[in-house]
C-alpha atoms as a PDB file:
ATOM      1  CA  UNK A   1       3.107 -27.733  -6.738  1.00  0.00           C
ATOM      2  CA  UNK A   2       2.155 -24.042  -5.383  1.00  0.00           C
ATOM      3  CA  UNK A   3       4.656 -22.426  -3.457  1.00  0.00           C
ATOM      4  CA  UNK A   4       2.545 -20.056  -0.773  1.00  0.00           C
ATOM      5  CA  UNK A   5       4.844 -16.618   0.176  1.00  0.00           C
ATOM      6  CA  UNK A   6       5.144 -16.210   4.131  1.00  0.00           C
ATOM      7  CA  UNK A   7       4.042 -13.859   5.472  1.00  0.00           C
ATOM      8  CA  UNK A   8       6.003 -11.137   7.377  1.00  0.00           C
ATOM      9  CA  UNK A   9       6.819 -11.252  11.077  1.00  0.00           C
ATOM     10  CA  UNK A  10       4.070  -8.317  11.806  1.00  0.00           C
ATOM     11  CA  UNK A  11       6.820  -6.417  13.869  1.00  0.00           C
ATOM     12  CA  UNK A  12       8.857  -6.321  10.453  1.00  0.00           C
ATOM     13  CA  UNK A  13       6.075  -5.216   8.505  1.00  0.00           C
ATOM     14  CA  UNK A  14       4.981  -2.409  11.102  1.00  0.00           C
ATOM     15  CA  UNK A  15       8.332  -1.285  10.926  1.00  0.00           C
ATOM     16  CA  UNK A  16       8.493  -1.169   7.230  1.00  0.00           C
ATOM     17  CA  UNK A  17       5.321   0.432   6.968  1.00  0.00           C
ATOM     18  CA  UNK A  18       6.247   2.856   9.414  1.00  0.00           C
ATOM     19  CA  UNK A  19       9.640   4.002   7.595  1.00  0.00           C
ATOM     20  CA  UNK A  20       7.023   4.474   4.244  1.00  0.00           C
ATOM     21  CA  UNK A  21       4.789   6.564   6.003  1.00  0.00           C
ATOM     22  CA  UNK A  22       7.392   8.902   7.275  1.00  0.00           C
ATOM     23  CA  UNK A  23       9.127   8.534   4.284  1.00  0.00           C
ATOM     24  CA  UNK A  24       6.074  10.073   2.259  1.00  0.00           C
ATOM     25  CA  UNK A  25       5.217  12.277   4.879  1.00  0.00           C
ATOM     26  CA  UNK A  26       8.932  13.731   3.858  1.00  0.00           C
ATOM     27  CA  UNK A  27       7.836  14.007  -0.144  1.00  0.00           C
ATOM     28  CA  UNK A  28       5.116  15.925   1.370  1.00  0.00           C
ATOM     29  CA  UNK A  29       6.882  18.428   3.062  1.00  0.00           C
ATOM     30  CA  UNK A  30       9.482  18.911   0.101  1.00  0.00           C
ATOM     31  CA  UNK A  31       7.102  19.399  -2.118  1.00  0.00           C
ATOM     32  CA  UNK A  32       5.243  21.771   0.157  1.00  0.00           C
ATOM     33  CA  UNK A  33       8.859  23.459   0.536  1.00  0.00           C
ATOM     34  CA  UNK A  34       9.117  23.666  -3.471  1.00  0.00           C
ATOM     35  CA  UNK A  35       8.263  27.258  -4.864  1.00  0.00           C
ATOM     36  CA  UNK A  36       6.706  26.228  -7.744  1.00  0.00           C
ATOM     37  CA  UNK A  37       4.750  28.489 -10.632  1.00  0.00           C
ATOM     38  CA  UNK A  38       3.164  28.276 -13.459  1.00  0.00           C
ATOM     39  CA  UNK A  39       3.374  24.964 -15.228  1.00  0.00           C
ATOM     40  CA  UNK A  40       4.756  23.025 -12.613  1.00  0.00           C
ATOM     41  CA  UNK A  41       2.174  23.973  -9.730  1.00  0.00           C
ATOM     42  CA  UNK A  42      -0.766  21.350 -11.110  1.00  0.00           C
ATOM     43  CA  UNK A  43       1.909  18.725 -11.458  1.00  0.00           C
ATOM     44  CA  UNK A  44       2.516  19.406  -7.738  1.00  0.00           C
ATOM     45  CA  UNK A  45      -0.435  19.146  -6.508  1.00  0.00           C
ATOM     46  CA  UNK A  46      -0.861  16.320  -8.161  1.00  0.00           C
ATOM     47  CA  UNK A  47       1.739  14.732  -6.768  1.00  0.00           C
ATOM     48  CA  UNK A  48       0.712  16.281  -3.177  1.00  0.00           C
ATOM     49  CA  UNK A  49      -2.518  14.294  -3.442  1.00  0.00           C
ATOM     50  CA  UNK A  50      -0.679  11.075  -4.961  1.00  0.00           C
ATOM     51  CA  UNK A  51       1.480  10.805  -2.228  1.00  0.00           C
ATOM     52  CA  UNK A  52      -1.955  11.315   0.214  1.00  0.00           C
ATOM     53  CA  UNK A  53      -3.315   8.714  -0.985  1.00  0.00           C
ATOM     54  CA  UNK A  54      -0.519   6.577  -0.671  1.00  0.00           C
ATOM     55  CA  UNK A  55      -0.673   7.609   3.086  1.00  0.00           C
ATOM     56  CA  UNK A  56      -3.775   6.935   3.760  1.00  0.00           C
ATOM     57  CA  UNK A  57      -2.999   3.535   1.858  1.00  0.00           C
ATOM     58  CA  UNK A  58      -0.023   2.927   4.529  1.00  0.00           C
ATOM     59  CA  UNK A  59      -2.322   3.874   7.594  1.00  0.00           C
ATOM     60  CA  UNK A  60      -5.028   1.598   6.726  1.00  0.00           C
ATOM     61  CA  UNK A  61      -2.373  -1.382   5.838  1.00  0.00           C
ATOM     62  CA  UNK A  62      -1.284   0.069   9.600  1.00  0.00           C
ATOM     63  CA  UNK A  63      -4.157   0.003  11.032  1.00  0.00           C
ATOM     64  CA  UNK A  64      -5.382  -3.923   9.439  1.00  0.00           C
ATOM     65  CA  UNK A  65      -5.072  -7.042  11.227  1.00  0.00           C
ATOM     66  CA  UNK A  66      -4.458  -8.604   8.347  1.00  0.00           C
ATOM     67  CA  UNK A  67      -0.798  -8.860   6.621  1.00  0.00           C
ATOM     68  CA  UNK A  68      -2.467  -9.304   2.949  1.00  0.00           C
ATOM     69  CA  UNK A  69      -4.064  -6.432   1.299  1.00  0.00           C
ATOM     70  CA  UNK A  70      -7.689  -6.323   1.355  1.00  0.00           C
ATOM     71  CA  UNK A  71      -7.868  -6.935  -2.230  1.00  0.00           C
ATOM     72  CA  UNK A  72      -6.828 -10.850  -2.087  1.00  0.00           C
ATOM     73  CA  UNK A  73      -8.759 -11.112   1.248  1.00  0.00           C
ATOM     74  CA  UNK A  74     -12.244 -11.415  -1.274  1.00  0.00           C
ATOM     75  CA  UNK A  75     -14.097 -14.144  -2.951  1.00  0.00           C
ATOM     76  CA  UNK A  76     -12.210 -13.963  -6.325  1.00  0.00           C
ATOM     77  CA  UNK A  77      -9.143 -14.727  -4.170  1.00  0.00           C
ATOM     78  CA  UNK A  78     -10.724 -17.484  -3.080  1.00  0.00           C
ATOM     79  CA  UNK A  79     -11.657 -19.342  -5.487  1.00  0.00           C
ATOM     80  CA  UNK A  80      -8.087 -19.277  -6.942  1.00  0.00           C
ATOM     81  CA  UNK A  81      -6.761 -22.035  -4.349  1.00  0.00           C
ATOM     82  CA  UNK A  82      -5.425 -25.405  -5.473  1.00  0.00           C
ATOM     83  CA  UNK A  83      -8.251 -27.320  -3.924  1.00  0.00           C
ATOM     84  CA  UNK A  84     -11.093 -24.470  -4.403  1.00  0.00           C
ATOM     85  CA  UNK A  85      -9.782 -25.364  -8.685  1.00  0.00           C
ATOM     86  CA  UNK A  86      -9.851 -29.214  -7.975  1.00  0.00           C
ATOM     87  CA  UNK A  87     -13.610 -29.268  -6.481  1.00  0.00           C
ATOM     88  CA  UNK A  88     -14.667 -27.155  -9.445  1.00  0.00           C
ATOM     89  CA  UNK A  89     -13.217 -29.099 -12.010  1.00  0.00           C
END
């Protein structure tokens, strides 16, 4: 038997996705804030452009119709249902 995960009510997951983004936009500004030298500046920036990413991440889960990332909506996810298995074997 497979158990299939439900899916979040899309007002929860808006929400949720909303308190990450300002949450990160937060790490942003502290970090921005931090008066950093030597050493520690590359490891800023690097997390400066981490956390970017991760934003644009949260505004493109934001801005899809779709409550599962894009990376399971593909062929290879596919193929990995019960009765996609069964025909093939």
């Amino acid at each position: 038997m497979y158990s299939v995960p439900t899916p979040a009510p899309a007002a929860e997951r808006s929400r949720w996705l909303a308190e990450l983004s300002e949450a990160l936009g937060e790490a942003q500004r502290l970090i921005a804030r931090l008066e950093l030298t030597g050493e520690q500046h590359p490891l800023a920036r690097e997390a400066h452009l981490r956390i970017e990413a991760a934003r644009y991440e949260v505004q493109s889960l934001t801005l899809s119709r779709s409550p599962q990332p894009a990376s399971q909506s593909g062929p290879e996810w596919m193929q990995s249902l019960p009765w996609a298995q069964q025909e093939a074997g």
